[in-house]
C-alpha atoms as a PDB file:
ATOM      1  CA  UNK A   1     -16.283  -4.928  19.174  1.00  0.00           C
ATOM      2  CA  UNK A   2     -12.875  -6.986  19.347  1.00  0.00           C
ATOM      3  CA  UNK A   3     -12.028 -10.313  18.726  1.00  0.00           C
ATOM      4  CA  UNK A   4      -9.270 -11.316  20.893  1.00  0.00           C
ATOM      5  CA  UNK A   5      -8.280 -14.040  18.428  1.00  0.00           C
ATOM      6  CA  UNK A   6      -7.573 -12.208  15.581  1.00  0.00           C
ATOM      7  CA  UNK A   7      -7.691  -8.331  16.647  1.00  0.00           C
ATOM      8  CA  UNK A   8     -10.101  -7.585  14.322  1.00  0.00           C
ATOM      9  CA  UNK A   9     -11.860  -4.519  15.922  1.00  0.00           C
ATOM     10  CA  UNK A  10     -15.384  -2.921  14.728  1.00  0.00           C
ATOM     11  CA  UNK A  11     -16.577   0.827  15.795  1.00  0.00           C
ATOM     12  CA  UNK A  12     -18.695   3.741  15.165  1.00  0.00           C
ATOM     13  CA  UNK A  13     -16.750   7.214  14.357  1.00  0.00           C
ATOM     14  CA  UNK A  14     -18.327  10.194  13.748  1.00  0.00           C
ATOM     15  CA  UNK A  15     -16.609  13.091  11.806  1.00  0.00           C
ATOM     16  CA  UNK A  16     -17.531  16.544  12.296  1.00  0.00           C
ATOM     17  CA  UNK A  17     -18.562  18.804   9.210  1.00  0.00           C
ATOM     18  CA  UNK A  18     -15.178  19.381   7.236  1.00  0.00           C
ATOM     19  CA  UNK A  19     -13.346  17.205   9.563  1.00  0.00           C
ATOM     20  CA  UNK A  20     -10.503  15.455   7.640  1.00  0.00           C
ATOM     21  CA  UNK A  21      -7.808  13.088   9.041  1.00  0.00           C
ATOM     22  CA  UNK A  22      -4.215  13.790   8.404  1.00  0.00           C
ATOM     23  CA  UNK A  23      -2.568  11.990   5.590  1.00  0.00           C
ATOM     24  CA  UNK A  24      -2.130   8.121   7.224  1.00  0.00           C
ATOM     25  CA  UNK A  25      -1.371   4.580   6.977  1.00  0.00           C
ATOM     26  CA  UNK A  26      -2.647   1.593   9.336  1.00  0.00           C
ATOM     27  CA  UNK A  27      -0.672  -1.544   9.684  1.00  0.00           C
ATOM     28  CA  UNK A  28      -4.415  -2.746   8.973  1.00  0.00           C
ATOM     29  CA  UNK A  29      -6.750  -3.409   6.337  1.00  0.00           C
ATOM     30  CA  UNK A  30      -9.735  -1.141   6.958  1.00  0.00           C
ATOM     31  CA  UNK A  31     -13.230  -0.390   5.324  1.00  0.00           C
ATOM     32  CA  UNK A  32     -15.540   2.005   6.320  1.00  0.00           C
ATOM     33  CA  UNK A  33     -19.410   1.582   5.990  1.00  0.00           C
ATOM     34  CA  UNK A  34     -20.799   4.907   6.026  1.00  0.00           C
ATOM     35  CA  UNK A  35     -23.659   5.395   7.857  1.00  0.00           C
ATOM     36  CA  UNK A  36     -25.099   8.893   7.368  1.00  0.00           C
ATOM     37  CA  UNK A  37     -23.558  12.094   6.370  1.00  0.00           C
ATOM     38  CA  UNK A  38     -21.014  11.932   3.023  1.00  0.00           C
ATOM     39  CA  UNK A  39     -17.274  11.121   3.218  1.00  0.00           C
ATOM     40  CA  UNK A  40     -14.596  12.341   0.920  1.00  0.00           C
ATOM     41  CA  UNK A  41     -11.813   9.785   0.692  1.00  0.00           C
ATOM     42  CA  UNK A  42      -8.796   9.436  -1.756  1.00  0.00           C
ATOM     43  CA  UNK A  43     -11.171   8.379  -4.598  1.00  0.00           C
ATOM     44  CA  UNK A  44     -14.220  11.178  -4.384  1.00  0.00           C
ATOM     45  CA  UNK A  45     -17.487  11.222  -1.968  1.00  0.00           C
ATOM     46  CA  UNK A  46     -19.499   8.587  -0.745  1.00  0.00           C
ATOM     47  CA  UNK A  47     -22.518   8.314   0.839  1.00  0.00           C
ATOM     48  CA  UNK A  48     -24.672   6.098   3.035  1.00  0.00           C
ATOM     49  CA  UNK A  49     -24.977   2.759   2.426  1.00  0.00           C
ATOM     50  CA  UNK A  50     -21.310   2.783   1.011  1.00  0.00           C
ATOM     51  CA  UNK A  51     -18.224   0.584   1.933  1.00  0.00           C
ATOM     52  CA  UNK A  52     -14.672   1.889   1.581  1.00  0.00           C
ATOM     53  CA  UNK A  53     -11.713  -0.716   1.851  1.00  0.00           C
ATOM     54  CA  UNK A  54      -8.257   0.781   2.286  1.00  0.00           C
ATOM     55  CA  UNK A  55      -5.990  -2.303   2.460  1.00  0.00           C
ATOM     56  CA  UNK A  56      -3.194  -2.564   4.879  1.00  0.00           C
ATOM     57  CA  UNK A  57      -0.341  -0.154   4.211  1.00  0.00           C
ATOM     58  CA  UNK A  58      -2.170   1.671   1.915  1.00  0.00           C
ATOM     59  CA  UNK A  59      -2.240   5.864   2.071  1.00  0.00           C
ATOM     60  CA  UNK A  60      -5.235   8.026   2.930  1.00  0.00           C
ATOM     61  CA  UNK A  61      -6.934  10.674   4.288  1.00  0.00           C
ATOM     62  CA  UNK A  62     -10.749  10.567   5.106  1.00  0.00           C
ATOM     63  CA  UNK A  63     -13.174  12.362   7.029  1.00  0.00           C
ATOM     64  CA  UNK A  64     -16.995  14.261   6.478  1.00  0.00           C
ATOM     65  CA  UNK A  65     -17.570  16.867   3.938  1.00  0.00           C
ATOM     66  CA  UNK A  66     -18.415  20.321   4.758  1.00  0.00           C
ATOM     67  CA  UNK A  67     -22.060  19.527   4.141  1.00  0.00           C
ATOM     68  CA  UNK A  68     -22.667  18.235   7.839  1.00  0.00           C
ATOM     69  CA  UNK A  69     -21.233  15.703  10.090  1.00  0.00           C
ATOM     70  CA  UNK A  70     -21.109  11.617   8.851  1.00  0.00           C
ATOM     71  CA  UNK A  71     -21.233   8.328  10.538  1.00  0.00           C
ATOM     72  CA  UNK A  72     -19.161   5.507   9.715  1.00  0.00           C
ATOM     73  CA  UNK A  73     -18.646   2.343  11.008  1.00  0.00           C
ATOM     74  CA  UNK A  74     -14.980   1.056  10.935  1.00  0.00           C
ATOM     75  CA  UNK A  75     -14.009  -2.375  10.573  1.00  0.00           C
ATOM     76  CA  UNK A  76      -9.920  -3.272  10.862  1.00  0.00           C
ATOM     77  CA  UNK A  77      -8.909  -7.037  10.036  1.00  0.00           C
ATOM     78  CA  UNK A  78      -6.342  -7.025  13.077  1.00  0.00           C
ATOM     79  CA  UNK A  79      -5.395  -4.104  15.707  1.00  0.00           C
ATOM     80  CA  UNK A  80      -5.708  -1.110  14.753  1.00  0.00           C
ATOM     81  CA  UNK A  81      -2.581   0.991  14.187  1.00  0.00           C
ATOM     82  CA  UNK A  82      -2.563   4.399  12.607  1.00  0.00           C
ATOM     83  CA  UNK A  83       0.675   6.534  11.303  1.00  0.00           C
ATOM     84  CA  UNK A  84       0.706   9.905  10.211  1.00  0.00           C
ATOM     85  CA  UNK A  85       2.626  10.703   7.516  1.00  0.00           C
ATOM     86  CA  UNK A  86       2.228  14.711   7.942  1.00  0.00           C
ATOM     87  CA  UNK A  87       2.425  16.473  11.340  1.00  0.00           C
END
């Protein structure tokens, strides 16, 4: 989903078991509504039925836990940009 008026974008991403994104910032405010599986962001594990909100600028890594693979849907508030702060 995209909203060409305002960028805002909406999608499904599915993480692997143990799969972790690199340390990041998006030039976006994002939150994540997890689906199924857990999640372990900056602040702990989450679960389904959850909603993370990272706001724009902000640092973090996120991704599944090594219990089994999660799905999240991901919501930005404009385009979504992404940069890694570690190679």
């Amino acid at each position: 989903l995209n909203d060409p008026e305002t960028g805002m974008e909406a999608f499904m991403v599915r993480y692997e078991a143990g799969e972790v994104t690199p340390t990041h910032t998006h030039g976006c405010g994002h939150a994540m509504y997890i689906v199924s599986g857990r999640i372990r962001a900056n602040d702990g594990e989450f679960g389904p039925g959850e909603l993370l909100w990272f706001p724009e600028g902000s640092v973090a890594e996120h991704g599944a836990t090594e219990d089994g693979p999660a799905d999240v849907l991901f919501f930005t508030n404009k385009p979504f940009t992404i940069e890694l702060l570690e190679p």
